[in-house]
N, C-alpha and C. Protein backbone atom coordinates (compact mmCIF):
# COMPACT_ATOMS: atom_id res chain seq x y z
N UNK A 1 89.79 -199.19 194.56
CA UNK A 1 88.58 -199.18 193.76
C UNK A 1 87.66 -200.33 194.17
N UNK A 2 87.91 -201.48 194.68
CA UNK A 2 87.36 -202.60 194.83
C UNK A 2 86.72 -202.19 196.53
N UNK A 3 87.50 -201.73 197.27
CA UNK A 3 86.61 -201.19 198.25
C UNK A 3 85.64 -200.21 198.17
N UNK A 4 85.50 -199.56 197.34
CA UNK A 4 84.48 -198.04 196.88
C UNK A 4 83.48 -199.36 196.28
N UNK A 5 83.74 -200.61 195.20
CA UNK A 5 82.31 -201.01 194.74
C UNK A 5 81.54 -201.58 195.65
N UNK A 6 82.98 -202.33 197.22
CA UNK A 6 81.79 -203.02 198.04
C UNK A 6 80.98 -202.04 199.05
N UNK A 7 81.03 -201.02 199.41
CA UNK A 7 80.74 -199.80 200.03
C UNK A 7 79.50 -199.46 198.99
N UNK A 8 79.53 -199.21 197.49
CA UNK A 8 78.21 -199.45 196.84
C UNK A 8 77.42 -199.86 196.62
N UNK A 9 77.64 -201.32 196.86
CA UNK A 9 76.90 -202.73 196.52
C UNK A 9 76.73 -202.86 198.26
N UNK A 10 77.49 -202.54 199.13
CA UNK A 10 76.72 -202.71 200.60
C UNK A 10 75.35 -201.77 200.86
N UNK A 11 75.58 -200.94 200.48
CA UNK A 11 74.66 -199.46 200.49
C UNK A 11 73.15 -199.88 199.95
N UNK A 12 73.75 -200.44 198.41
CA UNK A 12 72.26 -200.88 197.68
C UNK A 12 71.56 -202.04 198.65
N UNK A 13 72.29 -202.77 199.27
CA UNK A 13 71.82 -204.11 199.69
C UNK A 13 70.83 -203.15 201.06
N UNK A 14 71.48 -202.92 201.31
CA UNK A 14 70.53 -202.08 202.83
C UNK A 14 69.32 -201.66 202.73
N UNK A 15 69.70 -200.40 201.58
CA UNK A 15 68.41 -199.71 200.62
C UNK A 15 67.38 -200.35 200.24
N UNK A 16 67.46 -201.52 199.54
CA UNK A 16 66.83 -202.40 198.47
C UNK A 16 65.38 -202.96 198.63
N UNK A 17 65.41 -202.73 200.37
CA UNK A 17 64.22 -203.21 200.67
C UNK A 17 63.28 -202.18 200.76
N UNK A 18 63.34 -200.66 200.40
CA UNK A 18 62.61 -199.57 200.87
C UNK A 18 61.06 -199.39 200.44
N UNK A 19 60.05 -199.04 201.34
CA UNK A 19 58.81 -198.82 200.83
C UNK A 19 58.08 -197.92 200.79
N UNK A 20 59.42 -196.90 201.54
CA UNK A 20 58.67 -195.49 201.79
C UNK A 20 58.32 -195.00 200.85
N UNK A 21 57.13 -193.80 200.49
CA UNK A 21 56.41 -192.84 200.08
C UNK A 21 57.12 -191.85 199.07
N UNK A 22 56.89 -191.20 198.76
CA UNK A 22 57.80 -190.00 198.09
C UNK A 22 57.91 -188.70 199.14
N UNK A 23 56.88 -188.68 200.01
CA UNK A 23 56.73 -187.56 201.35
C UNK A 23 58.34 -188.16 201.99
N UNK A 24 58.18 -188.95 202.30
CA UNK A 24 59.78 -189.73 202.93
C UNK A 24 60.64 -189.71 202.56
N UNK A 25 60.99 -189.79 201.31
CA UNK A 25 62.41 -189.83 200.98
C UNK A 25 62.77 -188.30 200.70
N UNK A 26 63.80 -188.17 201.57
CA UNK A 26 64.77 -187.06 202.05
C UNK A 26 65.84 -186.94 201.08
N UNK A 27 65.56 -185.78 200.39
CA UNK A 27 66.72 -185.16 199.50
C UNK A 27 66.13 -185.07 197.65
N UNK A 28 65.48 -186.45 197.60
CA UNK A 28 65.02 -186.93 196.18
C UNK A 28 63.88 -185.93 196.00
N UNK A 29 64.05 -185.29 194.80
CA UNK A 29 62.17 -185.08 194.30
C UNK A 29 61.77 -185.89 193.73
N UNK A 30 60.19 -185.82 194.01
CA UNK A 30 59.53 -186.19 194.15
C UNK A 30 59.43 -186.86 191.97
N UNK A 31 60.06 -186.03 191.39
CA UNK A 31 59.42 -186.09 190.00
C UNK A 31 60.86 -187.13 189.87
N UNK A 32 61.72 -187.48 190.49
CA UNK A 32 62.96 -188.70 190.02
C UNK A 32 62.54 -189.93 190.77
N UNK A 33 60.87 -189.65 190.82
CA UNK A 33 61.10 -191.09 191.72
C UNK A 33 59.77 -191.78 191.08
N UNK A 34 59.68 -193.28 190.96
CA UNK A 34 58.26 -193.82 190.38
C UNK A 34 58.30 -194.58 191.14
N UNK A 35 56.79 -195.44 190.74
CA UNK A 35 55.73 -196.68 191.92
C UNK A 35 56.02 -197.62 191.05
N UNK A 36 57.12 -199.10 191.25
CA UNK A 36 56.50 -199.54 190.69
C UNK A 36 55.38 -200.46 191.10
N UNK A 37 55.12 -201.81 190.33
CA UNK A 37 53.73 -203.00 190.75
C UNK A 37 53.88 -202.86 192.09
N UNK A 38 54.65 -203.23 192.62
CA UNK A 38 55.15 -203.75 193.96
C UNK A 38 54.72 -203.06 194.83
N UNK A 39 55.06 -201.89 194.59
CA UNK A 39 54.62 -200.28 195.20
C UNK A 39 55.98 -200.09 196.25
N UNK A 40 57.56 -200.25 195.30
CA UNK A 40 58.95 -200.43 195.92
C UNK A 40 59.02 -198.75 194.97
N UNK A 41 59.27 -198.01 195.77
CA UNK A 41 59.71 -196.63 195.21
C UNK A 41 61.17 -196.72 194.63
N UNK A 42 61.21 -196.19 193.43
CA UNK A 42 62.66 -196.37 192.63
C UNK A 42 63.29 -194.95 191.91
N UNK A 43 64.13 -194.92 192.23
CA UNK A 43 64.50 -193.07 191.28
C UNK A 43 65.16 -194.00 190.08
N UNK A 44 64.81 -193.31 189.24
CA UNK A 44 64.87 -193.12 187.49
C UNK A 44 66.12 -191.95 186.81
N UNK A 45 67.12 -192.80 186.33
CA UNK A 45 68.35 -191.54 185.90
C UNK A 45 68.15 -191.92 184.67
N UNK A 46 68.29 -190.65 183.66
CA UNK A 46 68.96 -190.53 182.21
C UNK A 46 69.94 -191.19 182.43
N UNK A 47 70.52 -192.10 181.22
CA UNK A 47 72.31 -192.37 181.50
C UNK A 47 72.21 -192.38 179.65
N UNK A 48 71.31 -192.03 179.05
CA UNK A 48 71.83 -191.87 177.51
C UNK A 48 70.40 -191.74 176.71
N UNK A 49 70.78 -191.31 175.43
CA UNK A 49 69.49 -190.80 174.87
C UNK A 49 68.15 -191.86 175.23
N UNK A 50 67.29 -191.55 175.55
CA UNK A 50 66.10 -192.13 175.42
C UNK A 50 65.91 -193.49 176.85
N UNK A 51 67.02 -193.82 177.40
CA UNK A 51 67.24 -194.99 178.16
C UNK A 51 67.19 -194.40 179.71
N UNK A 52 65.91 -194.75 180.13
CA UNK A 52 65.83 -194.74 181.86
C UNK A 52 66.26 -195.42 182.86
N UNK A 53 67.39 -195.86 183.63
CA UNK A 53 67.47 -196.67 184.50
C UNK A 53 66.75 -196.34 185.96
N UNK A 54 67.03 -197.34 186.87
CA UNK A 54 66.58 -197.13 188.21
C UNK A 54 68.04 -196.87 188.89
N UNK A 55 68.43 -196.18 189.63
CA UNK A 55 69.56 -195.27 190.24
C UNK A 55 69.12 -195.56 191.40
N UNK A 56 69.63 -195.54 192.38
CA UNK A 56 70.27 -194.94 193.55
C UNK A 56 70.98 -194.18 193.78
N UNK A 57 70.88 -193.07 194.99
CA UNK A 57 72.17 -192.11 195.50
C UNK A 57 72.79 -192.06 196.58
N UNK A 58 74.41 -192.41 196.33
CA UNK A 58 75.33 -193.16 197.35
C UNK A 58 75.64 -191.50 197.18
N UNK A 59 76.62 -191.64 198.48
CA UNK A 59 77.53 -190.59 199.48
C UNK A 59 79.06 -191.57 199.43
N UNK A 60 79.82 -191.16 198.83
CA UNK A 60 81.38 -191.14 198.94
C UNK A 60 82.13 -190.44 198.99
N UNK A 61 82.97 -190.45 199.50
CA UNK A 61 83.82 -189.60 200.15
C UNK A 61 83.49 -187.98 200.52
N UNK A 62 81.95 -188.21 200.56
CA UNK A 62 82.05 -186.91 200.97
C UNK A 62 81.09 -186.08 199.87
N UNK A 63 80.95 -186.73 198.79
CA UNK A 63 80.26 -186.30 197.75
C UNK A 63 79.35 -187.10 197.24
N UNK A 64 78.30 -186.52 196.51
CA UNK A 64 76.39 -187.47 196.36
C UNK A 64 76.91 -187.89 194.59
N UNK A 65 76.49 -189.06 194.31
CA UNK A 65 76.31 -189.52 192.86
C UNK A 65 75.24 -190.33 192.96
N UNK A 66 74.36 -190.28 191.58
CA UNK A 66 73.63 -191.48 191.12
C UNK A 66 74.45 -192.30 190.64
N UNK A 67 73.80 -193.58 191.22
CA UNK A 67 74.71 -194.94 190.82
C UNK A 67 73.42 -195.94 190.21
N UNK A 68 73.87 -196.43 188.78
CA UNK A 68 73.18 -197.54 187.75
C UNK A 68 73.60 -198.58 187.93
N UNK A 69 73.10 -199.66 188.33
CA UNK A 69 73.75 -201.24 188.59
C UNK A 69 73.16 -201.98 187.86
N UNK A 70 73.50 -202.61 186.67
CA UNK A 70 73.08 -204.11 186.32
C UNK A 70 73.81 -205.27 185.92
N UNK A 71 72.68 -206.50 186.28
CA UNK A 71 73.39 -207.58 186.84
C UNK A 71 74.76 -207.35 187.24
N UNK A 72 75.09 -206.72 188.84
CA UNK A 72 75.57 -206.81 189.68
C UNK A 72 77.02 -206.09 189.00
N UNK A 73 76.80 -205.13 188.46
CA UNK A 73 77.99 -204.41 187.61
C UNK A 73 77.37 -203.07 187.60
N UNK A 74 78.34 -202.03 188.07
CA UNK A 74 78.26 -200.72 187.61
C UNK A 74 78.05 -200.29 186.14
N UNK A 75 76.98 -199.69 185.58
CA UNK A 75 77.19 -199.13 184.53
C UNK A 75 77.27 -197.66 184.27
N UNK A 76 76.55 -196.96 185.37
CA UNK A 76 76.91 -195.53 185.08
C UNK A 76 76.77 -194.96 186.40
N UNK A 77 77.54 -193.65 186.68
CA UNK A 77 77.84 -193.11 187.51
C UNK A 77 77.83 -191.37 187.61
N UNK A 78 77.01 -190.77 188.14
CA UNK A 78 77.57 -189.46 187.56
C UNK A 78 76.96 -188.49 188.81
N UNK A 79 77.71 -187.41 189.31
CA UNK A 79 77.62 -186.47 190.18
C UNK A 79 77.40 -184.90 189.46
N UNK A 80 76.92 -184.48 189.98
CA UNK A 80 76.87 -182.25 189.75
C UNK A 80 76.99 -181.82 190.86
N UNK A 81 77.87 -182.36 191.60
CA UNK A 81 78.44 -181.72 192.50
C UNK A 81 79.92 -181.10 192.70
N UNK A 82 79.76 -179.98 192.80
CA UNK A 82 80.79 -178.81 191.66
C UNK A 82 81.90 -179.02 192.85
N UNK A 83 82.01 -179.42 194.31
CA UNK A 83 82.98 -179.53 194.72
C UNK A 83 84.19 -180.82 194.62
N UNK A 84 83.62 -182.04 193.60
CA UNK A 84 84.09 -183.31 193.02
C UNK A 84 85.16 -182.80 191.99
N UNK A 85 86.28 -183.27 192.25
CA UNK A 85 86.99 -183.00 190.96
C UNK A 85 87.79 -184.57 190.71
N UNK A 86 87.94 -185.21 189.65
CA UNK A 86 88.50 -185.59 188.62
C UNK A 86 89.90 -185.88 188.69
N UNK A 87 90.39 -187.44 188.86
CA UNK A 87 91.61 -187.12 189.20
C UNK A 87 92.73 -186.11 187.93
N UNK A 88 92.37 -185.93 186.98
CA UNK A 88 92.84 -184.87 185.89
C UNK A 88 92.16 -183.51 186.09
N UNK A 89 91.69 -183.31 187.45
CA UNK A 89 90.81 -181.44 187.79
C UNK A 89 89.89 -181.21 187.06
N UNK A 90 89.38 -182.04 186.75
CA UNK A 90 87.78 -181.30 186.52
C UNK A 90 86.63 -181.05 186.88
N UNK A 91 85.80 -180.18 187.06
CA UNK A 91 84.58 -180.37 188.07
C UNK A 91 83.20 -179.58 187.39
N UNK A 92 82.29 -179.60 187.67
CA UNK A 92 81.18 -179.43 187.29
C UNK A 92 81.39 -177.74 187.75
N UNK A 93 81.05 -176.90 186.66
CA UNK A 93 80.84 -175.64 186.77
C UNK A 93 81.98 -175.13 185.85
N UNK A 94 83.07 -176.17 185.36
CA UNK A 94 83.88 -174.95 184.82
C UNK A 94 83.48 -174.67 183.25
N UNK A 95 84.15 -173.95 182.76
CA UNK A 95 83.23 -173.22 181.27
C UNK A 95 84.39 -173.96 180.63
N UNK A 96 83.50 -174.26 178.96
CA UNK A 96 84.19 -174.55 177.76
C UNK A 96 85.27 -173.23 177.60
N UNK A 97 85.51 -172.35 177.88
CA UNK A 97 86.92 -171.62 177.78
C UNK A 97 88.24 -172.49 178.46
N UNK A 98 87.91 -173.17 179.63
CA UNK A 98 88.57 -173.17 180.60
C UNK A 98 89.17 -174.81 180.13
N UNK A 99 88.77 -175.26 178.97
CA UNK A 99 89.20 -176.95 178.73
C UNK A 99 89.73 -176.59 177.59
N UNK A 100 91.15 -177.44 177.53
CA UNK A 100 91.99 -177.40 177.07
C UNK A 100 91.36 -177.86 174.94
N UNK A 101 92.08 -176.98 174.28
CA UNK A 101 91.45 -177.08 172.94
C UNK A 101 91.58 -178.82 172.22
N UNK A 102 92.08 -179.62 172.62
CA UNK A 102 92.45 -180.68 172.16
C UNK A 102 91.53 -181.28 172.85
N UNK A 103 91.00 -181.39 174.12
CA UNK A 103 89.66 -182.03 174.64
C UNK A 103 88.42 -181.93 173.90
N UNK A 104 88.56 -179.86 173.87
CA UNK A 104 87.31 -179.78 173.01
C UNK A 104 86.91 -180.13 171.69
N UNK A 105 88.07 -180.81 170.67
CA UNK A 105 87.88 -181.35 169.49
C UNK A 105 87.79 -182.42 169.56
N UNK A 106 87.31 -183.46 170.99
CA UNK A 106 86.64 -184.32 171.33
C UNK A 106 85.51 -184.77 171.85
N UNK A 107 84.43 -183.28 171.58
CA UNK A 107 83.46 -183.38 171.86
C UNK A 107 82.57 -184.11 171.31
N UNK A 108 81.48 -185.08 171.82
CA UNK A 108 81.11 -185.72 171.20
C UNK A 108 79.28 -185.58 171.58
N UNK A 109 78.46 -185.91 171.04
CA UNK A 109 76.68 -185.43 170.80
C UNK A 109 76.49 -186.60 170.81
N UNK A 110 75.29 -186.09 171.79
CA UNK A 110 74.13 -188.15 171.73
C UNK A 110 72.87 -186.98 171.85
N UNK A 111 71.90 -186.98 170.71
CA UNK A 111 71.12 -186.59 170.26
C UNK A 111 70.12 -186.41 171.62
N UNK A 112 69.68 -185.85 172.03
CA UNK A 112 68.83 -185.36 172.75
C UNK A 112 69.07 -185.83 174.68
N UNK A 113 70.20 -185.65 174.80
CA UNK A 113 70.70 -186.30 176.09
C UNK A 113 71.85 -185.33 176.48
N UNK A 114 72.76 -184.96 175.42
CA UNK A 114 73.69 -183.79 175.78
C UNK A 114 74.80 -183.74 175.06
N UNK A 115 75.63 -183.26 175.32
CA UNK A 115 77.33 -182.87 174.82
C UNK A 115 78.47 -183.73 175.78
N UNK A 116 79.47 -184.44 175.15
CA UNK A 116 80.14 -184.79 176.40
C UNK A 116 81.76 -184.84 175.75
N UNK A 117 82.39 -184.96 176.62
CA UNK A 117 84.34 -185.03 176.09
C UNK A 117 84.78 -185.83 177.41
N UNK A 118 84.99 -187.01 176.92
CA UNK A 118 85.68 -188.47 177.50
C UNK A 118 87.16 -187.66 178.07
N UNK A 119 87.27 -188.06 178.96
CA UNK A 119 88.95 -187.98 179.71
C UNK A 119 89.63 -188.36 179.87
N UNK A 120 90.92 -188.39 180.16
CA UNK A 120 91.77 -189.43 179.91
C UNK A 120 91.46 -190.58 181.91
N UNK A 121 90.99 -190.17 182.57
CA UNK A 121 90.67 -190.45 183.96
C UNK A 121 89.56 -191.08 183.37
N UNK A 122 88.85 -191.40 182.78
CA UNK A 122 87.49 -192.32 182.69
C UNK A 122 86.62 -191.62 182.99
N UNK A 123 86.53 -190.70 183.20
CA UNK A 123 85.20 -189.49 183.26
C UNK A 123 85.03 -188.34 182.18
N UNK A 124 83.48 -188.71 181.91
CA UNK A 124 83.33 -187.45 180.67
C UNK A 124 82.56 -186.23 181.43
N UNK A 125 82.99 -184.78 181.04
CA UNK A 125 82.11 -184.12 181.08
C UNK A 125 81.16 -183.76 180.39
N UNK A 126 79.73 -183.53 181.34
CA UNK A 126 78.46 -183.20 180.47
C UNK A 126 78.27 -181.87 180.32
N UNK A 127 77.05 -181.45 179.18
CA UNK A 127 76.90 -180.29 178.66
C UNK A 127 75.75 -180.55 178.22
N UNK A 128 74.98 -179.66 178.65
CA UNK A 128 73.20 -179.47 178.35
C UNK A 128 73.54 -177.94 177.62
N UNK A 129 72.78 -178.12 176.53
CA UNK A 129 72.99 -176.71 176.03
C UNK A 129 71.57 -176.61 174.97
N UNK A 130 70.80 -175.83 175.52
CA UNK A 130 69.27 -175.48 175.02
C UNK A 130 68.09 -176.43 175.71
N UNK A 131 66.84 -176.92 175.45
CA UNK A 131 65.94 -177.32 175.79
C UNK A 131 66.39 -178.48 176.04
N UNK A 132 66.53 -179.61 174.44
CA UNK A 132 66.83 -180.71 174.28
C UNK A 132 68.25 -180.70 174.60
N UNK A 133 69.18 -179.97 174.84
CA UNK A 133 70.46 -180.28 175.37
C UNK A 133 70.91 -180.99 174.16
N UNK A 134 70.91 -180.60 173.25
CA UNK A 134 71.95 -180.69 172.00
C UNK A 134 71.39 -179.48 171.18
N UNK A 135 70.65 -178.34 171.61
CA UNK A 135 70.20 -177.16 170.57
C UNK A 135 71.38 -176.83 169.93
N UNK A 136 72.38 -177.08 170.42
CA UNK A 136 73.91 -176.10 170.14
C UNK A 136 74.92 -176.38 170.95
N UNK A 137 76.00 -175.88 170.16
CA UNK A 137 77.36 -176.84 170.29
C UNK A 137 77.68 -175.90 171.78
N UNK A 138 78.73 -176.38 172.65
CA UNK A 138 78.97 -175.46 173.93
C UNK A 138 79.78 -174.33 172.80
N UNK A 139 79.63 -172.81 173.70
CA UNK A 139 80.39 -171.85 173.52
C UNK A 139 81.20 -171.74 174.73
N UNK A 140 81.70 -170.38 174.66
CA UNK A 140 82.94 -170.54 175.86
C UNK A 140 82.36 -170.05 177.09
N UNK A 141 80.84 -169.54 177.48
CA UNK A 141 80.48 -169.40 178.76
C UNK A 141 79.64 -170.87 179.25
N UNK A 142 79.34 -171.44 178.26
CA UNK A 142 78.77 -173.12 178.84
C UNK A 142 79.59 -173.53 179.48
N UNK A 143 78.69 -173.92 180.44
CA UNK A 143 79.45 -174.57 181.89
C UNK A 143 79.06 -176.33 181.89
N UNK A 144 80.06 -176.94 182.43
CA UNK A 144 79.75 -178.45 182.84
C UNK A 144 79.10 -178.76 183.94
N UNK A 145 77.78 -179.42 183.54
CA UNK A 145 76.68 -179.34 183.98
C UNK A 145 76.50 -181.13 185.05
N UNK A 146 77.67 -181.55 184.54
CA UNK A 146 77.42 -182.75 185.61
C UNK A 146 78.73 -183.55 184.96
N UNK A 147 79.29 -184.10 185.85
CA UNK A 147 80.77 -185.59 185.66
C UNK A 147 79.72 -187.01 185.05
N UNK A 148 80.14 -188.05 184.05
CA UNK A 148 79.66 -189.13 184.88
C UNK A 148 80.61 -189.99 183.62
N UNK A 149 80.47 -191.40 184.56
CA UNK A 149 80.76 -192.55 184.19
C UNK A 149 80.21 -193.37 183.42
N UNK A 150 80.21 -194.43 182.66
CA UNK A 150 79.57 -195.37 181.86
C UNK A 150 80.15 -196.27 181.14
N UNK A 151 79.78 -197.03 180.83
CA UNK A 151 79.84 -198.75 180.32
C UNK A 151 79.42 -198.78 179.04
């Protein structure tokens, strides 16, 4: 684990200086990314109701996550990339049928941000369900809509 944070924290250090455009940056849209004073282009992640951070997106092992850093500490982490699984098997795409009933009576709501059920691996799965992504509780064809981590 301590080699995966310096591989993160090497990555950001490289990055950190970037000034390219939004035409330039390869992969990002254009609408996850802002100017700030400086005119240092920064992508912007949800990591909880109402709270914007500035993210970056690392490549590990093979798979893309936004990564949240402050003062020099991970705080959130999270991938939708459905081929990532969980060291307990879980991955983005499978349906509330498919999670075990004792997880799902651990579902837990953050008001206008989503649905999520903590794991015993330190990863919760997410659940957007309606506009605001709390319209309604998951049923059994809602699918997990993204993994992530947090502090």
């Amino acid at each position: 684990m301590k080699q995966f944070f310096i591989l993160i924290i090497s990555s950001l250090l490289i990055g950190a200086c970037s000034t390219e455009t939004p035409e330039t940056v390869k992969g990002i849209p254009e609408e996850d990314l802002t100017k700030t004073k400086d005119g240092v282009i920064v992508k912007q992640t949800l990591v909880s109701a109402g709270k914007f951070s500035p993210s970056t997106s690392v490549k590990f092992d093979g798979h893309n996550f936004d990564l949240v850093i402050e003062k020099n500490d991970s705080i959130y982490m999270a991938t939708s990339d459905t081929l990532f699984l969980t060291h307990d098997k879980y991955h983005v795409g499978m349906t509330w049928s498919e999670i075990p009933k004792a997880l799902q009576k651990k579902l837990q709501k953050e008001t206008g941000w989503g649905y999520y059920i903590e794991l015993p691996s330190g990863w919760s799965l997410g659940f957007c369900e309606g506009a605001s992504c709390t319209d309604m509780k998951p049923t059994d064809s809602s699918k997990v809509k993204w993994l992530f981590k947090r502090k």
